[in-house]
Protein backbone atom coordinates (compact mmCIF):
# COMPACT_ATOMS: atom_id res chain seq x y z
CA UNK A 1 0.00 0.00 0.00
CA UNK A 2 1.80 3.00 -0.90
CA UNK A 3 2.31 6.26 0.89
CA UNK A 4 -0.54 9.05 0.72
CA UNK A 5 1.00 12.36 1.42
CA UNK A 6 -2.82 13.95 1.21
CA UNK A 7 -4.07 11.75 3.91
CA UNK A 8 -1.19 12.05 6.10
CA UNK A 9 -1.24 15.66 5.83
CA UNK A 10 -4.98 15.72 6.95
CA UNK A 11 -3.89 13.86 9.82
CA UNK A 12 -1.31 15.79 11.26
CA UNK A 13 -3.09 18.67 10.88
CA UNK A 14 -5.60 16.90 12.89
CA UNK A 15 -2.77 15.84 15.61
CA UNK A 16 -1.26 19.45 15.88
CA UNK A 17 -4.58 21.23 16.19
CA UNK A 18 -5.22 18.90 19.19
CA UNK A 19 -1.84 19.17 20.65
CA UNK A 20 -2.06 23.10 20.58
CA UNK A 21 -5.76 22.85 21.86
CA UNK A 22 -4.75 21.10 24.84
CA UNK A 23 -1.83 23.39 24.95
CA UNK A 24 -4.06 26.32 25.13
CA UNK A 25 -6.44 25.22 27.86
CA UNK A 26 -3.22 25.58 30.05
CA UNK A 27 -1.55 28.66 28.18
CA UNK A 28 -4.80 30.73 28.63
CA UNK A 29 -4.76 30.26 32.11
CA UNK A 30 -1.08 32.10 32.39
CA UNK A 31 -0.13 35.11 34.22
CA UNK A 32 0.64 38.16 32.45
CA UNK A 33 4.04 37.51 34.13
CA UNK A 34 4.53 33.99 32.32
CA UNK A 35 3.49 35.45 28.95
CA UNK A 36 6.26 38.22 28.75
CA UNK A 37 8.52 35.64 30.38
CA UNK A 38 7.87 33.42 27.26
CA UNK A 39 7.52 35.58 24.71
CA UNK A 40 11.09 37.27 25.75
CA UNK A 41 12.44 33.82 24.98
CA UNK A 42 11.01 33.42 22.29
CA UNK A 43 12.49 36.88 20.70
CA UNK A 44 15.75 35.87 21.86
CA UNK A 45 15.41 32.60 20.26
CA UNK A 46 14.72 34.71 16.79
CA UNK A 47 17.33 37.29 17.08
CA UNK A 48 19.72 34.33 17.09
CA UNK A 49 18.19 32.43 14.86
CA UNK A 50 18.07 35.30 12.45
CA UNK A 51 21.55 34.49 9.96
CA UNK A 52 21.12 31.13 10.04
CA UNK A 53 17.41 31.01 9.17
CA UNK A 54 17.51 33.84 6.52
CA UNK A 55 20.18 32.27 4.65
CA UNK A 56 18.48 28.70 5.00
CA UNK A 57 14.95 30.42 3.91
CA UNK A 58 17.47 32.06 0.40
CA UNK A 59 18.76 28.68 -0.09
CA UNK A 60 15.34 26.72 0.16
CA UNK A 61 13.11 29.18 -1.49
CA UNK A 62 15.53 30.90 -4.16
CA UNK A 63 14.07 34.21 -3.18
CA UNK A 64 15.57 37.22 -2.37
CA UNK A 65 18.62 38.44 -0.51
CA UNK A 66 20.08 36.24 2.85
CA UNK A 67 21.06 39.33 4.50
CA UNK A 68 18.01 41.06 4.03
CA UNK A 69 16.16 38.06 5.32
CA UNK A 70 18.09 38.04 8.56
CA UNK A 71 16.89 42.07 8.97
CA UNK A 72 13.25 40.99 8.62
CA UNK A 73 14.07 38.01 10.91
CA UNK A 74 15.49 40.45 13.92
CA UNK A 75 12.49 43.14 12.56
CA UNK A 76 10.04 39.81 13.25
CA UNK A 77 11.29 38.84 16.34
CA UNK A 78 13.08 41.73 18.40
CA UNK A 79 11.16 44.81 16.93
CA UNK A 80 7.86 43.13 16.91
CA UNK A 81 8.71 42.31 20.48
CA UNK A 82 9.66 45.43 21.37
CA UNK A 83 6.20 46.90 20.23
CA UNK A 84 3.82 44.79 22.18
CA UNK A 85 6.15 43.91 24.81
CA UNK A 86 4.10 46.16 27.38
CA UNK A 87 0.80 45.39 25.76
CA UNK A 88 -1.43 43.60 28.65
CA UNK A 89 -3.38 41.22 27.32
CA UNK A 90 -4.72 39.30 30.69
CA UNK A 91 -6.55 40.34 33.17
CA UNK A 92 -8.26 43.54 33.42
CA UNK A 93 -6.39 45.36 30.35
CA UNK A 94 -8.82 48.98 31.06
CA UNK A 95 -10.49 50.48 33.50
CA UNK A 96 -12.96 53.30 33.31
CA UNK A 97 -14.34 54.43 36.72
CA UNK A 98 -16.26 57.09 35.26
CA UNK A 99 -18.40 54.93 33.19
CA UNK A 100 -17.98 51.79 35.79
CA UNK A 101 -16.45 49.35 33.22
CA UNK A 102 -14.03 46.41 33.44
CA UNK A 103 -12.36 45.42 30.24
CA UNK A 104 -10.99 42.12 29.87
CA UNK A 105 -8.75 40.41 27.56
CA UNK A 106 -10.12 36.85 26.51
CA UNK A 107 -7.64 34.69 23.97
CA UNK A 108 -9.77 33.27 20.68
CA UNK A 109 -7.72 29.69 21.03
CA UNK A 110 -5.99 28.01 17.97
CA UNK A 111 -4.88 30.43 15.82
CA UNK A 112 -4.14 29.10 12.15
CA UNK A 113 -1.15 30.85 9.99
CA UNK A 114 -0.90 30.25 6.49
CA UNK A 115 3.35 31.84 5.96
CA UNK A 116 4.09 32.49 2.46
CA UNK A 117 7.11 31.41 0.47
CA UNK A 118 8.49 35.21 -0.06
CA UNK A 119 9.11 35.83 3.84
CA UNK A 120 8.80 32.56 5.37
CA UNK A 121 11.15 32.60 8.35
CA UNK A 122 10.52 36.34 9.64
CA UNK A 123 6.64 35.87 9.46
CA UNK A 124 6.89 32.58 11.59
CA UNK A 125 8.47 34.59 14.44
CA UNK A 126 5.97 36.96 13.66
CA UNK A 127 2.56 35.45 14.21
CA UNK A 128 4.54 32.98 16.83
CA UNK A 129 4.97 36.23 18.94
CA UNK A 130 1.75 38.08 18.70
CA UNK A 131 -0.22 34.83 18.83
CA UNK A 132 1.36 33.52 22.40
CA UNK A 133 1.33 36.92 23.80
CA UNK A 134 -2.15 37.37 23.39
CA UNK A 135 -2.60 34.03 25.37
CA UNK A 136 -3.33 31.66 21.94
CA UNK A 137 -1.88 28.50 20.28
CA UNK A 138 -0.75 28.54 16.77
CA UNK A 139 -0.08 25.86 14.06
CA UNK A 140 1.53 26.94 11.34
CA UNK A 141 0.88 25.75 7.04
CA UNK A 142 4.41 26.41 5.33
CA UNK A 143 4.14 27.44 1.47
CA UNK A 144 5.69 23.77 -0.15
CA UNK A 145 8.26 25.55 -1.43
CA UNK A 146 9.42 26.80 2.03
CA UNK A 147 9.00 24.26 4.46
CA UNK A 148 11.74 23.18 5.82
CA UNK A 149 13.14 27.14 6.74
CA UNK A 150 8.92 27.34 7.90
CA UNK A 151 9.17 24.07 10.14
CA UNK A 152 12.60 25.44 11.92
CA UNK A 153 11.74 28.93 12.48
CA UNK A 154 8.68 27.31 14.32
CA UNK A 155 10.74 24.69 16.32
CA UNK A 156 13.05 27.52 17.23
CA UNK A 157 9.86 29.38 18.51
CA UNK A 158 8.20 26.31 20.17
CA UNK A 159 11.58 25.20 22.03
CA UNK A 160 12.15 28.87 23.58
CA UNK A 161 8.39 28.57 24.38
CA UNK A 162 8.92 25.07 25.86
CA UNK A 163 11.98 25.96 27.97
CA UNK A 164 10.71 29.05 29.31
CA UNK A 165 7.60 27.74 30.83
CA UNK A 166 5.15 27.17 27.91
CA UNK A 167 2.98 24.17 27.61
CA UNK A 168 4.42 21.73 24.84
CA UNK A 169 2.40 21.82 21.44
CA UNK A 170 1.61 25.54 21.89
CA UNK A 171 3.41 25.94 18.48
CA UNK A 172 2.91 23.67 16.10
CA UNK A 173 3.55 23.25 12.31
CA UNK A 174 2.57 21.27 9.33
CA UNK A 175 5.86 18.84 7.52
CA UNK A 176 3.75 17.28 5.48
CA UNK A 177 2.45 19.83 3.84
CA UNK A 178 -0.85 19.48 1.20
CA UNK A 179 -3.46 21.54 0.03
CA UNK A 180 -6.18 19.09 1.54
CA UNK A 181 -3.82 19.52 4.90
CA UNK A 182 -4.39 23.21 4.81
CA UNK A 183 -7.92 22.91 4.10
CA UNK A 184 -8.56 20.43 7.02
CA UNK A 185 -6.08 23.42 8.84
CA UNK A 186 -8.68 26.06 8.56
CA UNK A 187 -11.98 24.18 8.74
CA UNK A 188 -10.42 22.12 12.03
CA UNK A 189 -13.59 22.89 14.46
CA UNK A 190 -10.82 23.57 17.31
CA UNK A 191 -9.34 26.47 15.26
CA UNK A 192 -10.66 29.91 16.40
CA UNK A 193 -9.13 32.41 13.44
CA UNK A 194 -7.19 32.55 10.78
CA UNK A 195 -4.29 34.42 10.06
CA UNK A 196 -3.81 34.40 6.09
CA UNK A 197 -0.66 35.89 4.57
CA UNK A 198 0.15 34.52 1.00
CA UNK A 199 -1.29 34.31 -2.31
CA UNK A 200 -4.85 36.20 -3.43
CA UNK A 201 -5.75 31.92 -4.03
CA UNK A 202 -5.39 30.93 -0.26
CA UNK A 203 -5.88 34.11 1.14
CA UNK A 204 -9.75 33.92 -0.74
CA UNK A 205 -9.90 30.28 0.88
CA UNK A 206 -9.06 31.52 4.44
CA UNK A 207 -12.03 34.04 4.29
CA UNK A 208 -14.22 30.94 2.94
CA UNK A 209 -14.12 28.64 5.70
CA UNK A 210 -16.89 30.85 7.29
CA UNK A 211 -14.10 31.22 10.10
CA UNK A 212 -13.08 34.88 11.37
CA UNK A 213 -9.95 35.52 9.42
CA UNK A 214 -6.93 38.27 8.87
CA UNK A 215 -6.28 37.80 5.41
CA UNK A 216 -4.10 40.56 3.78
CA UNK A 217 -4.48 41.99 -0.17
CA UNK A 218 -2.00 42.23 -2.95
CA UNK A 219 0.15 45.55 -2.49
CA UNK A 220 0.42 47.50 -5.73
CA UNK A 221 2.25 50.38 -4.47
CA UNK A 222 2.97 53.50 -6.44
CA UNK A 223 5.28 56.10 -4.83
CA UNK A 224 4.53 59.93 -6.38
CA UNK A 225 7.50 62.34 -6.32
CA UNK A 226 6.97 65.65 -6.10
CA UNK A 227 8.22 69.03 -7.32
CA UNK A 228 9.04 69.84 -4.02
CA UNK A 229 10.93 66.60 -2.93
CA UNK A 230 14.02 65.86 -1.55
CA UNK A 231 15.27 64.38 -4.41
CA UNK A 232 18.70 62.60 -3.35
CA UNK A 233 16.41 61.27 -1.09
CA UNK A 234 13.99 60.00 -2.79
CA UNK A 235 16.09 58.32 -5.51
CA UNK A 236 18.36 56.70 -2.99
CA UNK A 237 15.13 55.26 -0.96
CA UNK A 238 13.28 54.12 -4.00
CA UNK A 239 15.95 51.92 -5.66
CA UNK A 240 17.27 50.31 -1.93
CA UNK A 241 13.55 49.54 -1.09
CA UNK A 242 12.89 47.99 -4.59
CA UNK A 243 16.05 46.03 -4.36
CA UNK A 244 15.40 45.15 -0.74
CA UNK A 245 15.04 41.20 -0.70
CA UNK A 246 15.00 41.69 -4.58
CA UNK A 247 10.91 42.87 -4.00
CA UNK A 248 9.30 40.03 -1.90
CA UNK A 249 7.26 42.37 0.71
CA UNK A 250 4.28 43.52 -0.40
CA UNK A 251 4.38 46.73 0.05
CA UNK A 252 7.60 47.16 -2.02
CA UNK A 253 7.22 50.07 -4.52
CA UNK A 254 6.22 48.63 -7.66
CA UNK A 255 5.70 52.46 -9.93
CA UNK A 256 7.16 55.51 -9.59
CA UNK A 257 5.02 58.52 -10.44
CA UNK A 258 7.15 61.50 -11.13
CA UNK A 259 6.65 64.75 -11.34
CA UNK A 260 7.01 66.39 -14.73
CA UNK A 261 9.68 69.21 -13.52
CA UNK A 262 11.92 66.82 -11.50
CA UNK A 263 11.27 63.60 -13.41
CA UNK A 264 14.81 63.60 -15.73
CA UNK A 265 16.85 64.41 -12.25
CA UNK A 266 15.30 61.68 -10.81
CA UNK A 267 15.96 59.64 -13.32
CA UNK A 268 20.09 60.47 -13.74
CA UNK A 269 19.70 60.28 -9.54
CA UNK A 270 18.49 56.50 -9.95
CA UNK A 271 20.82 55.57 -12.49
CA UNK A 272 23.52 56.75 -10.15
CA UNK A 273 22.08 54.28 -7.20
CA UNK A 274 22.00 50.91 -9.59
CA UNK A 275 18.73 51.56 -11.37
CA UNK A 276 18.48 50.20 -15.31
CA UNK A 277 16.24 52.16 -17.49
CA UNK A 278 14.79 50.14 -19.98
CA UNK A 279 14.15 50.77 -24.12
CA UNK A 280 11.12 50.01 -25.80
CA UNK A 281 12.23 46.15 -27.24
CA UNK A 282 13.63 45.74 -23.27
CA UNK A 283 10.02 46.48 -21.72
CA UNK A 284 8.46 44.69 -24.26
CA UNK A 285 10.43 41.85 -22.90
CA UNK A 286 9.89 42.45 -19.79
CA UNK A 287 5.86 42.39 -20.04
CA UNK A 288 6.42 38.67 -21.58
CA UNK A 289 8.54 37.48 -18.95
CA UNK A 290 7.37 39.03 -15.46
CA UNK A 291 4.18 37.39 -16.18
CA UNK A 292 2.83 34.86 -17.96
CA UNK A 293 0.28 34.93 -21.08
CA UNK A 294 -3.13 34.30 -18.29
CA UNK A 295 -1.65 37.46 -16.98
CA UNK A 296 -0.03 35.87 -13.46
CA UNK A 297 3.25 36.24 -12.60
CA UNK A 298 6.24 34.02 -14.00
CA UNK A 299 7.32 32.71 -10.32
CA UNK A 300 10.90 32.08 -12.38
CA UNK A 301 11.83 35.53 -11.94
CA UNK A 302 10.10 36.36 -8.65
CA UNK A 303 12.42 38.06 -5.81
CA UNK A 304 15.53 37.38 -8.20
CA UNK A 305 18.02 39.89 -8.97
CA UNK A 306 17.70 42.61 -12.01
CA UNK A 307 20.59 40.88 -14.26
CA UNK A 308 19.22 37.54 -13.56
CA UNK A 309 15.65 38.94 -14.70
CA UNK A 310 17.21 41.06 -17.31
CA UNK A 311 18.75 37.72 -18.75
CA UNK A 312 15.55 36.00 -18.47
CA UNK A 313 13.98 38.52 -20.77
CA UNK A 314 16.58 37.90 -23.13
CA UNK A 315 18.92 41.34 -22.77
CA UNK A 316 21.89 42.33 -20.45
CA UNK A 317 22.59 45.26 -17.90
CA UNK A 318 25.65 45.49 -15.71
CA UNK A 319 26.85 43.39 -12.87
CA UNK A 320 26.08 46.57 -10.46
CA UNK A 321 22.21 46.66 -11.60
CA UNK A 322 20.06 46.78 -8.53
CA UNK A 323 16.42 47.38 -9.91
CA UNK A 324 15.24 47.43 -13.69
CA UNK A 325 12.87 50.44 -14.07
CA UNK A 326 9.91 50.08 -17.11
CA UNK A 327 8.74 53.65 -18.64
CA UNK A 328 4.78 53.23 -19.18
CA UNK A 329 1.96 55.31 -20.11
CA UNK A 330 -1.05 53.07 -19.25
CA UNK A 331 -2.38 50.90 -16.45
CA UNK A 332 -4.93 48.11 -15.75
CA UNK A 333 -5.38 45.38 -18.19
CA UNK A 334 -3.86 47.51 -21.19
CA UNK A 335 -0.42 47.58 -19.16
CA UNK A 336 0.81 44.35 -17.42
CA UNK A 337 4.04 46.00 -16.11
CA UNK A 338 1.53 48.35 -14.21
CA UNK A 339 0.25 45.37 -11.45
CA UNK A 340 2.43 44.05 -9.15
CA UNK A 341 6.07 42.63 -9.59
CA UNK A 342 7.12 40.74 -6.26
CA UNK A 343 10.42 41.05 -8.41
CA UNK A 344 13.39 43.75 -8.96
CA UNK A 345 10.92 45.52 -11.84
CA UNK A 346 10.21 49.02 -11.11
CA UNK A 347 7.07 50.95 -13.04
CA UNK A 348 8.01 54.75 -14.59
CA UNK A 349 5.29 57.13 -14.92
CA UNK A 350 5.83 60.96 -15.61
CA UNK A 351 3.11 62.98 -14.88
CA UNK A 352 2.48 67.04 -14.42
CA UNK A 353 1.50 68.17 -11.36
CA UNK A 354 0.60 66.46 -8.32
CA UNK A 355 -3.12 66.33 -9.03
CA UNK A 356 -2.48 64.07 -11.74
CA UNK A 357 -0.31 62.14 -9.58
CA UNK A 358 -2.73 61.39 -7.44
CA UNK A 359 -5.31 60.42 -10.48
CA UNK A 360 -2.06 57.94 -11.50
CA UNK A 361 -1.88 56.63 -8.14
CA UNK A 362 -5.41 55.90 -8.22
CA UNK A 363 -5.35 54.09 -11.03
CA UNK A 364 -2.16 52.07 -10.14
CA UNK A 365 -3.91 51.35 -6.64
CA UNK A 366 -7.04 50.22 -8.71
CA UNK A 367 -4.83 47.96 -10.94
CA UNK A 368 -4.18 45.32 -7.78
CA UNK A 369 -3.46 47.37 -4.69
CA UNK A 370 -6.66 48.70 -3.35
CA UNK A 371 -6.51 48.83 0.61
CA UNK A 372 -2.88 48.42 0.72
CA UNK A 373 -0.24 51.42 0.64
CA UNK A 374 1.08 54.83 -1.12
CA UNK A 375 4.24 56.37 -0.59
CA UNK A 376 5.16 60.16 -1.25
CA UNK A 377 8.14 62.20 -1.31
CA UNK A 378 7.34 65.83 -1.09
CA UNK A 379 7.99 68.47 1.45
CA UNK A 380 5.16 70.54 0.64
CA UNK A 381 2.46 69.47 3.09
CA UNK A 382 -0.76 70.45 1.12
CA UNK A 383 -0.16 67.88 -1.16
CA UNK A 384 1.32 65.55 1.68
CA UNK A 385 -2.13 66.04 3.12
CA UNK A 386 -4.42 65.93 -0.37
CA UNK A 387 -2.75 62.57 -0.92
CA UNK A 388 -3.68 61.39 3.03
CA UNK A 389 -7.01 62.15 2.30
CA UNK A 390 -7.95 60.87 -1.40
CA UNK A 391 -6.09 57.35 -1.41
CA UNK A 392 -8.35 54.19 -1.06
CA UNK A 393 -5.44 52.88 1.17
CA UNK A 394 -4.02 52.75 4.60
CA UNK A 395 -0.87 53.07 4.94
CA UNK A 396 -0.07 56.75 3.12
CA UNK A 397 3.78 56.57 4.06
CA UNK A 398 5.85 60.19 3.44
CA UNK A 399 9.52 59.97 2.58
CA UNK A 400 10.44 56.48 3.67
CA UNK A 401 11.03 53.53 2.10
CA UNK A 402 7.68 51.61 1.09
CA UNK A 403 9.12 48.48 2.09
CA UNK A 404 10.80 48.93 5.59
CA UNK A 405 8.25 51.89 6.39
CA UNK A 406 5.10 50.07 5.92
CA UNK A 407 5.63 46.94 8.44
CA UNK A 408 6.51 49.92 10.85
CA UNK A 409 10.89 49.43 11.17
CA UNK A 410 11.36 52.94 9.55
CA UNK A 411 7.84 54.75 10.33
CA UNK A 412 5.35 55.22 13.35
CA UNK A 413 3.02 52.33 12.04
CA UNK A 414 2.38 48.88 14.24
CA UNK A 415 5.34 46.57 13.47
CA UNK A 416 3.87 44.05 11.45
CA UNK A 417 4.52 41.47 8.50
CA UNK A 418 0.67 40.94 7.76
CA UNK A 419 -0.59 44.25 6.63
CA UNK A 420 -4.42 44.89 6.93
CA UNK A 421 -6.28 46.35 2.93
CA UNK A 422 -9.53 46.87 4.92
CA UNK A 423 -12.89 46.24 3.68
CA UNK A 424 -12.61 47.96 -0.05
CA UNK A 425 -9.73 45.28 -0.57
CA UNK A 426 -11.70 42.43 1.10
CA UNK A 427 -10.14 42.19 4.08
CA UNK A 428 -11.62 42.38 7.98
CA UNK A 429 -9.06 45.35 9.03
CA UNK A 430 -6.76 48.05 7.22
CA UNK A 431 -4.43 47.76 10.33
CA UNK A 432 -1.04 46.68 10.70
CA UNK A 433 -2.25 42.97 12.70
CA UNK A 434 -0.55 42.57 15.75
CA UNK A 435 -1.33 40.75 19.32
CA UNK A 436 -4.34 42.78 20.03
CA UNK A 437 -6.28 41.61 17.11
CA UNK A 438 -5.84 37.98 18.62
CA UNK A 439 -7.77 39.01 21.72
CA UNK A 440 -11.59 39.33 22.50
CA UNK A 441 -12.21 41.52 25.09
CA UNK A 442 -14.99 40.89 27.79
CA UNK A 443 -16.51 43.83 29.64
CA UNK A 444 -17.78 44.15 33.10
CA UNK A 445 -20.21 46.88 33.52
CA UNK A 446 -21.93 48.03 36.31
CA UNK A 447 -24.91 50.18 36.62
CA UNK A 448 -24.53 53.62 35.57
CA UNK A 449 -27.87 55.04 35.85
CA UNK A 450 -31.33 53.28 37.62
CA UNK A 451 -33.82 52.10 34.41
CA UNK A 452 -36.73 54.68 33.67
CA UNK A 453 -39.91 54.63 35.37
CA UNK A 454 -41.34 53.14 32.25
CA UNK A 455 -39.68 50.02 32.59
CA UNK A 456 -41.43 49.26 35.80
CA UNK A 457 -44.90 50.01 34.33
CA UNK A 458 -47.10 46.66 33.88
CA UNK A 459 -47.72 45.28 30.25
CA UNK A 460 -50.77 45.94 28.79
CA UNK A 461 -53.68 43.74 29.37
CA UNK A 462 -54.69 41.75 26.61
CA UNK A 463 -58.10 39.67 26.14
CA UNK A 464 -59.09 36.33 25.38
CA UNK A 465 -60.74 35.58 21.69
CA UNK A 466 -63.83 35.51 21.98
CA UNK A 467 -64.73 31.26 21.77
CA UNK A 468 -67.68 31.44 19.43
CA UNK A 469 -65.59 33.32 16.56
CA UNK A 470 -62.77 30.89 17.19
CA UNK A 471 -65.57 28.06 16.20
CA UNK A 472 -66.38 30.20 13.05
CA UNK A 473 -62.61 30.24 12.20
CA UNK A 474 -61.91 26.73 12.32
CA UNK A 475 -65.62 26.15 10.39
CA UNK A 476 -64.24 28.20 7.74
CA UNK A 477 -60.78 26.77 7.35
CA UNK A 478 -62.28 23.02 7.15
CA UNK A 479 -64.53 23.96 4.65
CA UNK A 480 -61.94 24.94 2.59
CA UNK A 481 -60.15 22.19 2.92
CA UNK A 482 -63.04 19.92 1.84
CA UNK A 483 -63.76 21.47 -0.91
CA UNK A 484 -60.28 21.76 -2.46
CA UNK A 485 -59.54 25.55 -1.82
């Protein structure tokens, strides 16, 4: 009889959502104390874990840049860490005496993560950390193509757990990994949420299971550049954020919208930091090789380097290139270059004046990115502002990079690797998810005020039908019925 990876995937996510039920029955019972104990571990655990499993998750995965994986590692462990770190979440978390309320933090249970194949390692610590401090369990459902790195950033996570205190099975994840094992995953009746972060496919599938779930949207992020920019700036951010982890966050920039007066400066600026400009027979090439004739993208060339892209698309650009940049005129379904590239591609769009550079933006956001992010560089803060207010986004981020500034390492936003799109881009919440979305919160209310008089007052009185015309009634009805009405 031979070996059925489907079935025995079903099964152990069967066995791991038991273990970490049990698990949680005891870990929801924990002192505030033994959380922050635990979860101090556990972010030691990832800082030093961070080399080791960045370059593993490279290696495995063929995505990105090792050294930038071990910065999101350290941003997913310590600086996540760092921003919930005095976050209660047991006990009485608020008091109002005014109003006589009680608030109280009440875990959801099993939480289930779906990690994605672009940032495997650094979302594992993640949603390990946010999920135990907020008093859950967690079993994790690696992308196949990253789940070995998946499995060990979770083992590194459950041990530090273990050792400092925390039931065993708390953390679980998936090795034999299967679509069917996911599905059995989210639809296990001992899992309380979901916490999606991966493709539009299984992200759609978490929201199906009729489960609550934090699924997060495609990012299709266009970064304006104004008139009144910083443009040294701006040029150095946009090419190192592009070429961060060769483009595997999702809120990486994927089209620059420049302003008509500064747009050739820009441009030389770019060159100067690695960026390729490409000629009309190279972006032709380009729209034919990022993505494939159904119009999805060619995972060959996604979160690999510019020349290795460059060569895929059948031209050459120096050793030194760091991001390949596409001059377009049109966006949706007429432009493929215009959605998003989780690769080292970079959209160019010149426009005149800001207010059509926030009608481009629009339309880029519209092309894949509703709900997700805009950047600007500008100084002058009416159209800072005017761009705040108009985008169907939000995160508006102003002169940072997209990619570091939007999880919240280089801006004021919740630190974060599953970023919210809210409800216009089908998700439950536009925020940065962190430990407090992982909590219910019971309140304990006293009386404020005594009721009205009115609600003492006696009901009305009602009388009896009268018995004869209840006879009539019933006459009537059988009658009917006899004769086929």
């Amino acid at each position: 009889m031979g070996f059925d990876k489907d079935l025995a995937s079903i099964q152990e996510s069967r066995d791991l959502v038991n273990a970490a039920h049990a698990a949680w029955k005891t870990w929801s019972r924990a002192s505030q104390a033994d959380v922050d104990r635990v979860c101090a571990a556990m972010c030691a655990a990832g800082v030093q874990a961070a080399e080791r499993l960045g370059r593993m998750a490279q290696e495995e995965t063929g995505f990105g840049v090792a050294a930038h994986k071990k910065l999101k590692n350290e941003f997913g462990s310590r600086v996540v860490w760092e921003s919930i770190r005095d976050l209660k979440t047991v006990g009485v978390i608020r008091h109002d005496p005014a109003r006589r309320l009680y608030e109280i933090a009440w875990p959801m249970g099993v939480v289930a993560a779906l990690i994605p194949s672009t940032n495997p390692t650094s979302t594992t610590f993640f949603k390990s950390l946010i999920a135990v401090k907020s008093r859950n369990a967690i079993v994790f459902s690696p992308h196949p193509s990253a789940r070995r790195c998946t499995y060990e950033a979770a083992q590194a996570m459950s041990l530090a757990a273990e050792n400092a205190g925390a039931p065993k099975g708390l953390i679980g994840c998936l090795q034999q990994v299967s679509l069917p094992g996911t599905q059995e995953l989210m639809t296990h009746r001992q899992v309380a949420v979901i916490l999606a972060t991966g493709g539009i496919a299984m992200v759609r599938a978490a929201h199906s299971t009729g489960k609550p779930a934090y699924g997060v949207g495609p990012g299709n992020v266009p970064v304006y550049v104004d008139r009144s920019a910083d443009l040294e700036k701006a040029a150095r951010y946009i090419v190192a954020s592009k070429a961060f982890d060769h483009s595997t966050i999702c809120a990486t920039e994927q089209a620059v919208v420049a302003d008509l007066p500064i747009a050739n400066l820009l441009a030389e600026l770019m060159r100067a930091e690695g960026a390729y400009f490409t000629n009309l027979h190279e972006t032709e090439a380009l729209r034919t090789t990022v993505f494939l004739p159904d119009g999805s993208p060619n995972t060959a060339v996604v979160g690999k380097s510019a020349p290795f892209v460059a060569e895929m698309a059948g031209f050459r650009v120096p050793a030194e290139t760091r991001i390949l940049v596409t001059p377009l005129n049109k966006t949706g379904k007429e432009e493929p270059l215009s959605h998003e590239k989780m690769t080292t591609v970079l959209g160019w769009y010149v426009v005149d004046g800001w207010e059509q550079g926030c009608e481009r933006s629009i339309a880029i956001i519209e092309a894949g990115g509703i709900g997700h992010t805009q950047i600007i560089h500008a100084n002058d803060e009416r159209v800072i502002m005017a761009f705040g207010l108009e985008k169907p986004v939000f995160r508006i981020l102003v002169n940072t990079m997209g990619t570091l500034g939007a999880i919240g390492l280089t801006s004021g936003v919740m630190p974060s690797l599953t970023l919210g799109s809210g409800g216009v881009g089908g998700a439950i919440t536009g925020d940065n998810v962190s430990a407090y979305h992982l909590i219910n919160i019971k309140r304990l209310a006293y009386e404020t005020m005594p009721p009205p008089p009115e609600a003492f007052l006696p009901g009305e009185k009602t009388t009896s039908p009268d018995p004869a015309e209840i006879e009539r009634v019933v006459r009537q009805v059988v009658s009917e019925i006899l004769n086929g009405k």
